[in-house]
Structures are given as C-alpha cells and as structure tokens.
PDB file of N, CA and C in Angstrom:
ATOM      1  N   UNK A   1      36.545 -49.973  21.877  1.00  0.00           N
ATOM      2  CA  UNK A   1      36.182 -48.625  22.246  1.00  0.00           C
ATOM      3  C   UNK A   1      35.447 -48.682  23.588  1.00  0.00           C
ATOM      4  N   UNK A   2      35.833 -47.703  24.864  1.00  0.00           N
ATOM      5  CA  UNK A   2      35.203 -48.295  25.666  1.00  0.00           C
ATOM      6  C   UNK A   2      33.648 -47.063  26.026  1.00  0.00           C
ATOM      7  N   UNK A   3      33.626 -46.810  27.178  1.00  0.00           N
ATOM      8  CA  UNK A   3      32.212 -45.854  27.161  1.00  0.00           C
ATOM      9  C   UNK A   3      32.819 -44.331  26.915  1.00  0.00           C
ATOM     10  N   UNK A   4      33.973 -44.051  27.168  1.00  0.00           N
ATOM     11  CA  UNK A   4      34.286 -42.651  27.497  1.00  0.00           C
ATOM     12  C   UNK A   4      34.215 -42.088  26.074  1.00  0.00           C
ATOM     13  N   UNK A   5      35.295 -43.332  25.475  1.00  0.00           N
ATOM     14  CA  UNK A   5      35.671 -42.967  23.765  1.00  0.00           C
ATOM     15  C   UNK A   5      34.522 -42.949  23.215  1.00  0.00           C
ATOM     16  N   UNK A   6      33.438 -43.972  23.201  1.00  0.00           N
ATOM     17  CA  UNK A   6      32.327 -43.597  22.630  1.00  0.00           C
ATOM     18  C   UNK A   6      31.681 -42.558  22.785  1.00  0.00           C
ATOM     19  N   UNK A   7      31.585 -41.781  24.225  1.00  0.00           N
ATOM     20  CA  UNK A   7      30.704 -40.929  23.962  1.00  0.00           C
ATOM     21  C   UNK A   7      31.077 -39.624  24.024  1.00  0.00           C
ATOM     22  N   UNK A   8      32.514 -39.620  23.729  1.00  0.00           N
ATOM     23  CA  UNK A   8      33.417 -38.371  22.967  1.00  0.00           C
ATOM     24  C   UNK A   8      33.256 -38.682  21.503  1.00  0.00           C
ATOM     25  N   UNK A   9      33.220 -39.568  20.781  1.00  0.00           N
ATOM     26  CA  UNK A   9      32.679 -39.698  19.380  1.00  0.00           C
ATOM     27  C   UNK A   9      31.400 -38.999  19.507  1.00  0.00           C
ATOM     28  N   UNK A  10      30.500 -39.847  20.286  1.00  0.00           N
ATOM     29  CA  UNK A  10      28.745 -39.019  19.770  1.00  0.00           C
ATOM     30  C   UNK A  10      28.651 -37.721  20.080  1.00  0.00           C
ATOM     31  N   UNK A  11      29.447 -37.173  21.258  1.00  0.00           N
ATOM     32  CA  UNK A  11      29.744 -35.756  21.082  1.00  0.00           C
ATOM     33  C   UNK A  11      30.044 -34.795  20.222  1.00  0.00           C
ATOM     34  N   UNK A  12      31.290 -35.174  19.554  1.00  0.00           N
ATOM     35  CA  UNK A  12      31.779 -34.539  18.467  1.00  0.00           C
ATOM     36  C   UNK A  12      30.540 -34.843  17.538  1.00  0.00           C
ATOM     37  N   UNK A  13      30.299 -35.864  16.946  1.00  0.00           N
ATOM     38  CA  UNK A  13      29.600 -36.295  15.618  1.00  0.00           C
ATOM     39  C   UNK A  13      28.030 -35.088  15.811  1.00  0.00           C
ATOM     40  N   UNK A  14      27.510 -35.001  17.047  1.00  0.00           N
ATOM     41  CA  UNK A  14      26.513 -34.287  17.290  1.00  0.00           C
ATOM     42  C   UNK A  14      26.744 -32.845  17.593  1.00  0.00           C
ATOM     43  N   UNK A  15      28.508 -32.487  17.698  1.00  0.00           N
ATOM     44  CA  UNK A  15      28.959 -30.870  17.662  1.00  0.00           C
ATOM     45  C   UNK A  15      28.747 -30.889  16.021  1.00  0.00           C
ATOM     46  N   UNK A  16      29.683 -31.589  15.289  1.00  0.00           N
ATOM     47  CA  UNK A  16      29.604 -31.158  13.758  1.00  0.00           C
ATOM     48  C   UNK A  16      28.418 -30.944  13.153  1.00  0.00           C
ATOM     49  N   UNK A  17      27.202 -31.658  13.379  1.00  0.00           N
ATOM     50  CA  UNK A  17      25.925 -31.729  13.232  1.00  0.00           C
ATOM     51  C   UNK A  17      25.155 -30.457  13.138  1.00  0.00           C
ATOM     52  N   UNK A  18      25.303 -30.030  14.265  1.00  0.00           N
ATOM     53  CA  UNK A  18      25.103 -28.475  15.122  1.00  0.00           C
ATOM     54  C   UNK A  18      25.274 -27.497  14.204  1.00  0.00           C
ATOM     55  N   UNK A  19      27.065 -27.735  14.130  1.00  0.00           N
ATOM     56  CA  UNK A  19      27.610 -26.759  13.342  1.00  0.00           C
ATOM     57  C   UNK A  19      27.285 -26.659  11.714  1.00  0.00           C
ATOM     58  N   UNK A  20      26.642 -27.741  11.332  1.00  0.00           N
ATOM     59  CA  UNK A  20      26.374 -28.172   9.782  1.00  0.00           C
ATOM     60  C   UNK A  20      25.241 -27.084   9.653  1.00  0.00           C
ATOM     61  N   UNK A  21      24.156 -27.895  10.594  1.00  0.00           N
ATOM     62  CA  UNK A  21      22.979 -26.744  10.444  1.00  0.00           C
ATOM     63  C   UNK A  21      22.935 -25.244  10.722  1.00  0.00           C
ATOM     64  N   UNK A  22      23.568 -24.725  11.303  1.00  0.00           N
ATOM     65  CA  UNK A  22      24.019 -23.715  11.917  1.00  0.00           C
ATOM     66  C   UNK A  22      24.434 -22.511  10.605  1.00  0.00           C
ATOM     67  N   UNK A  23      25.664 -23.463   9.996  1.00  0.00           N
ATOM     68  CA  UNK A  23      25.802 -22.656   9.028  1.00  0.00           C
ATOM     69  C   UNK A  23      24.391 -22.758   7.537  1.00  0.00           C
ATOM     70  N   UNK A  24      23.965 -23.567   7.319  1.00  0.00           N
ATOM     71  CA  UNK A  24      23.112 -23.614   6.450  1.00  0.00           C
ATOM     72  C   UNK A  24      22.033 -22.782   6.778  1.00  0.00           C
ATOM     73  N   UNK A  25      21.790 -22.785   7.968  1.00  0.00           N
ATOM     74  CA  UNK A  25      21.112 -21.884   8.717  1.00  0.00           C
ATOM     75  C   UNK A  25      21.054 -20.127   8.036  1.00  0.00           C
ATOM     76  N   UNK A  26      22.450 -19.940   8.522  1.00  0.00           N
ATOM     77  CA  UNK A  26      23.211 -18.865   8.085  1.00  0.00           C
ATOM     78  C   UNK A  26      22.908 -18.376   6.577  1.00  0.00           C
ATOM     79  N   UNK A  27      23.497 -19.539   6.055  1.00  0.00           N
ATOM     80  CA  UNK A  27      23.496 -18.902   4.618  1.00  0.00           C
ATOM     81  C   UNK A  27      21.877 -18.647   3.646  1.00  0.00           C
ATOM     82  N   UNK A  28      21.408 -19.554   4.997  1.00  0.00           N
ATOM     83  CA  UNK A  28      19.726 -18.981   3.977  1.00  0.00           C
ATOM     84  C   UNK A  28      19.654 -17.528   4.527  1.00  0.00           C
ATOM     85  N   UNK A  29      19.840 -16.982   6.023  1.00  0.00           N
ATOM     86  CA  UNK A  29      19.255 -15.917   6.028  1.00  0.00           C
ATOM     87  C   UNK A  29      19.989 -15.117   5.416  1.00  0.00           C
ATOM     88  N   UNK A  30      21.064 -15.178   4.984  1.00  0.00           N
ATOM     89  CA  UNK A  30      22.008 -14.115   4.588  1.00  0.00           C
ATOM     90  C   UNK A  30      21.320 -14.345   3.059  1.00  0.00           C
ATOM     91  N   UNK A  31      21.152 -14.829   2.540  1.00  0.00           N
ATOM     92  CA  UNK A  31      20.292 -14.945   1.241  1.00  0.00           C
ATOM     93  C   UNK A  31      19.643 -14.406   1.065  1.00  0.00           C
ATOM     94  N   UNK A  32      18.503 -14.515   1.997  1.00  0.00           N
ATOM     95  CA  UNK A  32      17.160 -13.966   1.873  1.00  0.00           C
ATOM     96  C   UNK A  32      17.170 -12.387   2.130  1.00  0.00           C
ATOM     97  N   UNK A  33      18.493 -11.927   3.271  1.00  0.00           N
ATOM     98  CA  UNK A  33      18.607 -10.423   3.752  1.00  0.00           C
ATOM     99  C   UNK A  33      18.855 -10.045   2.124  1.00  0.00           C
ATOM    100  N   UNK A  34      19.787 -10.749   1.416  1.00  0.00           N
ATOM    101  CA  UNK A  34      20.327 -10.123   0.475  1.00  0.00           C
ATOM    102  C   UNK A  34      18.960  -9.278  -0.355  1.00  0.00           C
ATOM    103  N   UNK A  35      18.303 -10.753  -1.120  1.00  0.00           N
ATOM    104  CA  UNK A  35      17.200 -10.975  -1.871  1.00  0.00           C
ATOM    105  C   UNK A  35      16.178  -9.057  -1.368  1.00  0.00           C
ATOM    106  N   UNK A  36      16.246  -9.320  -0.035  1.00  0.00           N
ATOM    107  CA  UNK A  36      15.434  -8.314   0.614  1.00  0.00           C
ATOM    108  C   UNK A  36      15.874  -6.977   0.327  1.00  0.00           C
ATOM    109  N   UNK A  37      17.162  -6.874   0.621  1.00  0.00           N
ATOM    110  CA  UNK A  37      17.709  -5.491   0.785  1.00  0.00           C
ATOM    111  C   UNK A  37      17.669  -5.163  -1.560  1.00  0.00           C
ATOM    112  N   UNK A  38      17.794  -6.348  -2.354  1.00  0.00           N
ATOM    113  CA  UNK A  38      17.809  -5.729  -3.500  1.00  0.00           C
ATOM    114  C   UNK A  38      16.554  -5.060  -3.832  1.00  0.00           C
ATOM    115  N   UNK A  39      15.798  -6.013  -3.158  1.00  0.00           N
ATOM    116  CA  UNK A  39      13.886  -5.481  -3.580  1.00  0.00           C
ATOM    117  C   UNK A  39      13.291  -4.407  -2.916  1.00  0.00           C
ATOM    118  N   UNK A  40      13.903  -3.720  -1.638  1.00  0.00           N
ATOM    119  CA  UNK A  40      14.055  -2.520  -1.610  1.00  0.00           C
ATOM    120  C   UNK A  40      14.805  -1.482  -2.299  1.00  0.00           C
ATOM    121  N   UNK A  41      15.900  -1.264  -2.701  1.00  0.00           N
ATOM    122  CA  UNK A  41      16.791  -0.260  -3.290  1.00  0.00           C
ATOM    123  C   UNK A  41      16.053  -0.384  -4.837  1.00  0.00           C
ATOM    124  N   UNK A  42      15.139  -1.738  -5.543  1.00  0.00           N
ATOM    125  CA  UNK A  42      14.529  -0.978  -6.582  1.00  0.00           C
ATOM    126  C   UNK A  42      12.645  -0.669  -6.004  1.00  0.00           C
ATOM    127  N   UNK A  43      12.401  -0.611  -5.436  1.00  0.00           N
ATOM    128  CA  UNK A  43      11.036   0.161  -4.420  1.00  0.00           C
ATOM    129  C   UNK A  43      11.501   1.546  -4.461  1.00  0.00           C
ATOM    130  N   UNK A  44      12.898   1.850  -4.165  1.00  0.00           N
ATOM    131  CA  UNK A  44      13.158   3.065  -4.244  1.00  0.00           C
ATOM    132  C   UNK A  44      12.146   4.132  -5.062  1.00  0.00           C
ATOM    133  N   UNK A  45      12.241   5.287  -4.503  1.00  0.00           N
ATOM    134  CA  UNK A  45      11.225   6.339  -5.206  1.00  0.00           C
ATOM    135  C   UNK A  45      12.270   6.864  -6.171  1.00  0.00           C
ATOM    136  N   UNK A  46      11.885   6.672  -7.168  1.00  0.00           N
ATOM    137  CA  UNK A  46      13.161   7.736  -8.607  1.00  0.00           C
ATOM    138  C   UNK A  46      14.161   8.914  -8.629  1.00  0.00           C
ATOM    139  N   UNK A  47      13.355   9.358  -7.485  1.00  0.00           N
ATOM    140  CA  UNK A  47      13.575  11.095  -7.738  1.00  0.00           C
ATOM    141  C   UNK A  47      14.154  11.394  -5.602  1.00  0.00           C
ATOM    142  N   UNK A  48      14.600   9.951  -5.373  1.00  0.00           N
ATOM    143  CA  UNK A  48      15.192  10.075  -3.738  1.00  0.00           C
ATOM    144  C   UNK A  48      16.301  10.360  -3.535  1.00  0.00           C
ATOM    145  N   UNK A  49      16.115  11.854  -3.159  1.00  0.00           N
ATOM    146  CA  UNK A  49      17.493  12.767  -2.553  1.00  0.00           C
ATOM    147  C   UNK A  49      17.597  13.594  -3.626  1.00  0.00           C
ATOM    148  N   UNK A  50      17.124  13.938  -4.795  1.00  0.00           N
ATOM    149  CA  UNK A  50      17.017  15.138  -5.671  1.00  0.00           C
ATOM    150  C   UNK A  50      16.340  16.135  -5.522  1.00  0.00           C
ATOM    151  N   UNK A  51      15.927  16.198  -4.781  1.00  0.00           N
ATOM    152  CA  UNK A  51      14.517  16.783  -4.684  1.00  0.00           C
ATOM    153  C   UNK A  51      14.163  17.721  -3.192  1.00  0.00           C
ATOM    154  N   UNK A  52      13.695  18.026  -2.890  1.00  0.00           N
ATOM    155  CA  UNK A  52      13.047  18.068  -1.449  1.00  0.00           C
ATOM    156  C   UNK A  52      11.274  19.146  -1.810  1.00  0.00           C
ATOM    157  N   UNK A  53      10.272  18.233  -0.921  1.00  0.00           N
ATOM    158  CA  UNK A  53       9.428  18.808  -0.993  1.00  0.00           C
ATOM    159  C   UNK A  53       8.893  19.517   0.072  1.00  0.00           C
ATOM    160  N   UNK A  54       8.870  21.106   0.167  1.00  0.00           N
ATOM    161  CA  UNK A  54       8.451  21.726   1.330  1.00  0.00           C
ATOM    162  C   UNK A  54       6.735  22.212   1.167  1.00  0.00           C
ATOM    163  N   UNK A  55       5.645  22.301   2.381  1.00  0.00           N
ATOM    164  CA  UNK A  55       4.939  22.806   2.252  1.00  0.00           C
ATOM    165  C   UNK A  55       4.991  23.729   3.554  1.00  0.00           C
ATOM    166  N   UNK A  56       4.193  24.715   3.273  1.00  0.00           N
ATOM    167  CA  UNK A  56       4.410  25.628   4.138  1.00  0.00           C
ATOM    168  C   UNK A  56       2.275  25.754   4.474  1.00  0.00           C
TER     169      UNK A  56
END
C-alpha cells in the first residue's frame, strides 16, 4: 500500500466515523424532540379550543 492508498483509507475510515456519529447524533435528538413534543400535548389545558374566555 503506498502513501496515497493509505491515506484514502484513513480518509474514508474517518468519513464513516463522521457519518456514524452524525447519525447517532440524530437519532438522540429526534428522540428527545419526540419525548418533548409528547410531554407537551399531555400539559395540554383540558378544555383547549372548547371554550373561549372573553372579558370585557
């Protein structure tokens, strides 16, 4: 293997790397948005959009 091939290997090996974390990355925040967005919709107020309260 001479220098070029090698360091088109450590290239790639350190693109996939990238891309490994990248997505793991990903899938925590998309997790956590999830986690988030459920623990709002039950925060919800009971009676939201039935209702309307006017004061005058």
């Amino acid at each position: 293997m001479n220098a070029i091939q090698l360091k088109q290997a450590v290239s790639l090996s350190l693109t996939k790397q990238v891309q490994e974390v990248a997505q793991a990355q990903m899938d925590t925040m998309l997790g956590t948005m999830q986690q988030n967005s459920q623990q709002v919709v039950q925060a919800s107020h009971p009676m939201l959009g039935k209702t309307i309260d006017l004061k005058m």
